[in-house]
C-alpha atoms as a PDB file:
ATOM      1  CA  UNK A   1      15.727  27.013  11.078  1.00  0.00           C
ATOM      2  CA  UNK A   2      12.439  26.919  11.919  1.00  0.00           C
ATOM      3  CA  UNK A   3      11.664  25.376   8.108  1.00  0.00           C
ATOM      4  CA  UNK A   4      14.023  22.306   9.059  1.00  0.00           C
ATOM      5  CA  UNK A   5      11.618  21.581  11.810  1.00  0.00           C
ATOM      6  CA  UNK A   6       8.496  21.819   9.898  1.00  0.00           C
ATOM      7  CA  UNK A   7       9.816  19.348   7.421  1.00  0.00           C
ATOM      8  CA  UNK A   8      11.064  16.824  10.002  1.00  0.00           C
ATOM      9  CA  UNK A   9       7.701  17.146  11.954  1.00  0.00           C
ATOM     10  CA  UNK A  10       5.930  16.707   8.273  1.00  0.00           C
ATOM     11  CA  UNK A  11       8.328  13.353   8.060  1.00  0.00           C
ATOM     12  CA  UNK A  12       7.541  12.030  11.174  1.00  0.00           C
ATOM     13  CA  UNK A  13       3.962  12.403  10.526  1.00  0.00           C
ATOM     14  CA  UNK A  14       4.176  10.756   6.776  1.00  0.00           C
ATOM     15  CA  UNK A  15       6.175   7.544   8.588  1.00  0.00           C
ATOM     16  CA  UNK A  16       3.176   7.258  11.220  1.00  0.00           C
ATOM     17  CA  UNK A  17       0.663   7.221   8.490  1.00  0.00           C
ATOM     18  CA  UNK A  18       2.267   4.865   6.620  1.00  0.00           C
ATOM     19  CA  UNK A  19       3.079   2.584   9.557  1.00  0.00           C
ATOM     20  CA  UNK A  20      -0.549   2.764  10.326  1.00  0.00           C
ATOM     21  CA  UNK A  21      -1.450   2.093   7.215  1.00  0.00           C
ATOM     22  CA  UNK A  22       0.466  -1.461   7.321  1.00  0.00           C
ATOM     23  CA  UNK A  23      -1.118  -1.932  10.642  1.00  0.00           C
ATOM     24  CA  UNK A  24      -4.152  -1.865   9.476  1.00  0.00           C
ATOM     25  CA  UNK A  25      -3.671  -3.997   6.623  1.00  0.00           C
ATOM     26  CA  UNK A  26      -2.881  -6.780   8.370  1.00  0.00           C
ATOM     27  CA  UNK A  27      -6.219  -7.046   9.396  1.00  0.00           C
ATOM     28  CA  UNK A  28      -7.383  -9.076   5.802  1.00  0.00           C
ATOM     29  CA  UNK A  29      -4.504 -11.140   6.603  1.00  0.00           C
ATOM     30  CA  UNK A  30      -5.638 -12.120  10.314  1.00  0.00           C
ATOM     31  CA  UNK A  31      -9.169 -12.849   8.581  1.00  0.00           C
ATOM     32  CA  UNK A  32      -7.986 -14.918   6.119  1.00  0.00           C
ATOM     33  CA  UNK A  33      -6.518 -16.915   8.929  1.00  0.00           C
ATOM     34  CA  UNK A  34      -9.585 -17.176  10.740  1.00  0.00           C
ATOM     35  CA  UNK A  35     -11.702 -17.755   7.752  1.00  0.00           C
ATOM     36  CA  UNK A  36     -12.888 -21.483   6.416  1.00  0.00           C
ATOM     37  CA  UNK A  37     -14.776 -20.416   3.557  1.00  0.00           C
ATOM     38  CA  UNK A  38     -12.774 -20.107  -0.369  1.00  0.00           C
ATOM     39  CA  UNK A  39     -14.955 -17.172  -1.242  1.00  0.00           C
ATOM     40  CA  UNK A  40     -14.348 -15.182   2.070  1.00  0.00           C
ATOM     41  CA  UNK A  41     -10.777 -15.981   1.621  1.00  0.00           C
ATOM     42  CA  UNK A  42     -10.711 -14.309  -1.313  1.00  0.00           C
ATOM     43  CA  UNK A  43     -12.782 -11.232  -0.859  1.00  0.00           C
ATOM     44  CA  UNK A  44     -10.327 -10.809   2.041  1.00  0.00           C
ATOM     45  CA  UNK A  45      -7.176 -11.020  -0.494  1.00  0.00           C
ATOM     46  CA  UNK A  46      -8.855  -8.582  -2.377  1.00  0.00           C
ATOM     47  CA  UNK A  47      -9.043  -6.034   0.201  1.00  0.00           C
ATOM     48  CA  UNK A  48      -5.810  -6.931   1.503  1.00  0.00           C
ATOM     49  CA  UNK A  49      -4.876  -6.002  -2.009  1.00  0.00           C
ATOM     50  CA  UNK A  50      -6.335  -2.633  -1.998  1.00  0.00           C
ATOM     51  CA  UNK A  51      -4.828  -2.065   0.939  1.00  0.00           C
ATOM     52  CA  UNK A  52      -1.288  -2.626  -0.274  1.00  0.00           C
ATOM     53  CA  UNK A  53      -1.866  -0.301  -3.191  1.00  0.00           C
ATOM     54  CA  UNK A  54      -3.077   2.442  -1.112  1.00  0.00           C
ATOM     55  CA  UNK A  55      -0.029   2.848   0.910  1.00  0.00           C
ATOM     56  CA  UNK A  56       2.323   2.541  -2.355  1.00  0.00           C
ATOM     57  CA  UNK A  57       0.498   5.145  -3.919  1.00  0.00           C
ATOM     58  CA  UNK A  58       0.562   7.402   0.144  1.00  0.00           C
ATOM     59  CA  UNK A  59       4.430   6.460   0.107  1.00  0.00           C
ATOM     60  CA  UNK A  60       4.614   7.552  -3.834  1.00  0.00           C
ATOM     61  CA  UNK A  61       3.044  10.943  -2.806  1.00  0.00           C
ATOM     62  CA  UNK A  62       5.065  11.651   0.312  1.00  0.00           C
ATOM     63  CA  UNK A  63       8.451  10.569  -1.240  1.00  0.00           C
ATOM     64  CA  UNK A  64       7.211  13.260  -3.904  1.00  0.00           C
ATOM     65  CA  UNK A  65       7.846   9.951  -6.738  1.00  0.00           C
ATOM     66  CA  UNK A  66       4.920   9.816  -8.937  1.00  0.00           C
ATOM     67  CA  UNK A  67       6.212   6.851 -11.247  1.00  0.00           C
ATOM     68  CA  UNK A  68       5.416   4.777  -7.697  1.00  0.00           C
ATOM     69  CA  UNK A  69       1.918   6.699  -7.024  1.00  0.00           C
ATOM     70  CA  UNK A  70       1.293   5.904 -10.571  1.00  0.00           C
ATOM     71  CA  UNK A  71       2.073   2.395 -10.273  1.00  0.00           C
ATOM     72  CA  UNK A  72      -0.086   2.495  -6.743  1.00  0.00           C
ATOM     73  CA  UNK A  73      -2.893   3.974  -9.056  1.00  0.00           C
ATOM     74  CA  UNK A  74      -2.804   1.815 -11.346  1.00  0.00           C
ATOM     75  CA  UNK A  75      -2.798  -1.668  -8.692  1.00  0.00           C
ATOM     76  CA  UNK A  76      -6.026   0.131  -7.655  1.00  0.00           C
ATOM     77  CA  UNK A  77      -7.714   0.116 -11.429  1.00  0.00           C
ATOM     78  CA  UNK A  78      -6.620  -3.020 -12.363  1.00  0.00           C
ATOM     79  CA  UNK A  79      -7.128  -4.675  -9.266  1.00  0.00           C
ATOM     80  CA  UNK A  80      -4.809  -8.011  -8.255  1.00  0.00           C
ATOM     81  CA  UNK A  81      -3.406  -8.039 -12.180  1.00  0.00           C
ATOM     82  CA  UNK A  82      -1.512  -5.078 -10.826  1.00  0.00           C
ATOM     83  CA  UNK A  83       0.468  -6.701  -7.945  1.00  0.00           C
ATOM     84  CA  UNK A  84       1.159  -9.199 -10.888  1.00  0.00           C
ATOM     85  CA  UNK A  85       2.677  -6.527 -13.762  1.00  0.00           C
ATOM     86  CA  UNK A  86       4.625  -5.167 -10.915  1.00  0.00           C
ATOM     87  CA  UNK A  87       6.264  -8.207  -9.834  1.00  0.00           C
ATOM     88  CA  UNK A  88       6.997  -8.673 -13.720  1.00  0.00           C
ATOM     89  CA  UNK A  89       8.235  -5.256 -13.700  1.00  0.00           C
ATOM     90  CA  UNK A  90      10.580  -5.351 -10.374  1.00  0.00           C
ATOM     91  CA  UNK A  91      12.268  -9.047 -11.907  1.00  0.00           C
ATOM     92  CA  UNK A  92      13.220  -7.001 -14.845  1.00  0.00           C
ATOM     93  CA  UNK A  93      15.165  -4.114 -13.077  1.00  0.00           C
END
């Protein structure tokens, strides 16, 4: 009994990090709004980019899936070409 509850506590914790996570990656996206310049438009995409591929690789780890933290991992190395491979990859499936 009482490990039923420590798992759903553990769950409701992993779904506030991760919906914190997306708050706060919204913020790139309200600065790229505000923002006139090209080159701060893109050093915002960049980060909104990291962003994204930190909470794939969080979700990837909680959901105890490492093909998706893997994936998440490797957004993170390769940068934006990531987000573009997986795209490729998700049309194929």
């Amino acid at each position: 009994m009482t490990e039923t509850i420590k798992v759903d506590h553990l769950e409701g914790i992993q779904y506030i990090i991760i919906y914190l996570m997306l708050l706060v990656s919204l913020i790139p996206v309200i600065a790229i709004s505000r923002s006139k310049e090209t080159t701060e438009r893109i050093a915002y995409a960049s980060s909104f980019g990291n962003k994204l591929a930190l909470i794939i690789l969080v979700s990837g780890v909680f959901r105890g899936d490492w093909m998706i933290a893997c994936i998440g991992a490797f957004i993170l190395i390769v940068g934006d070409a990531g987000m573009l491979i997986l795209s490729l990859l998700e049309m194929r499936i």
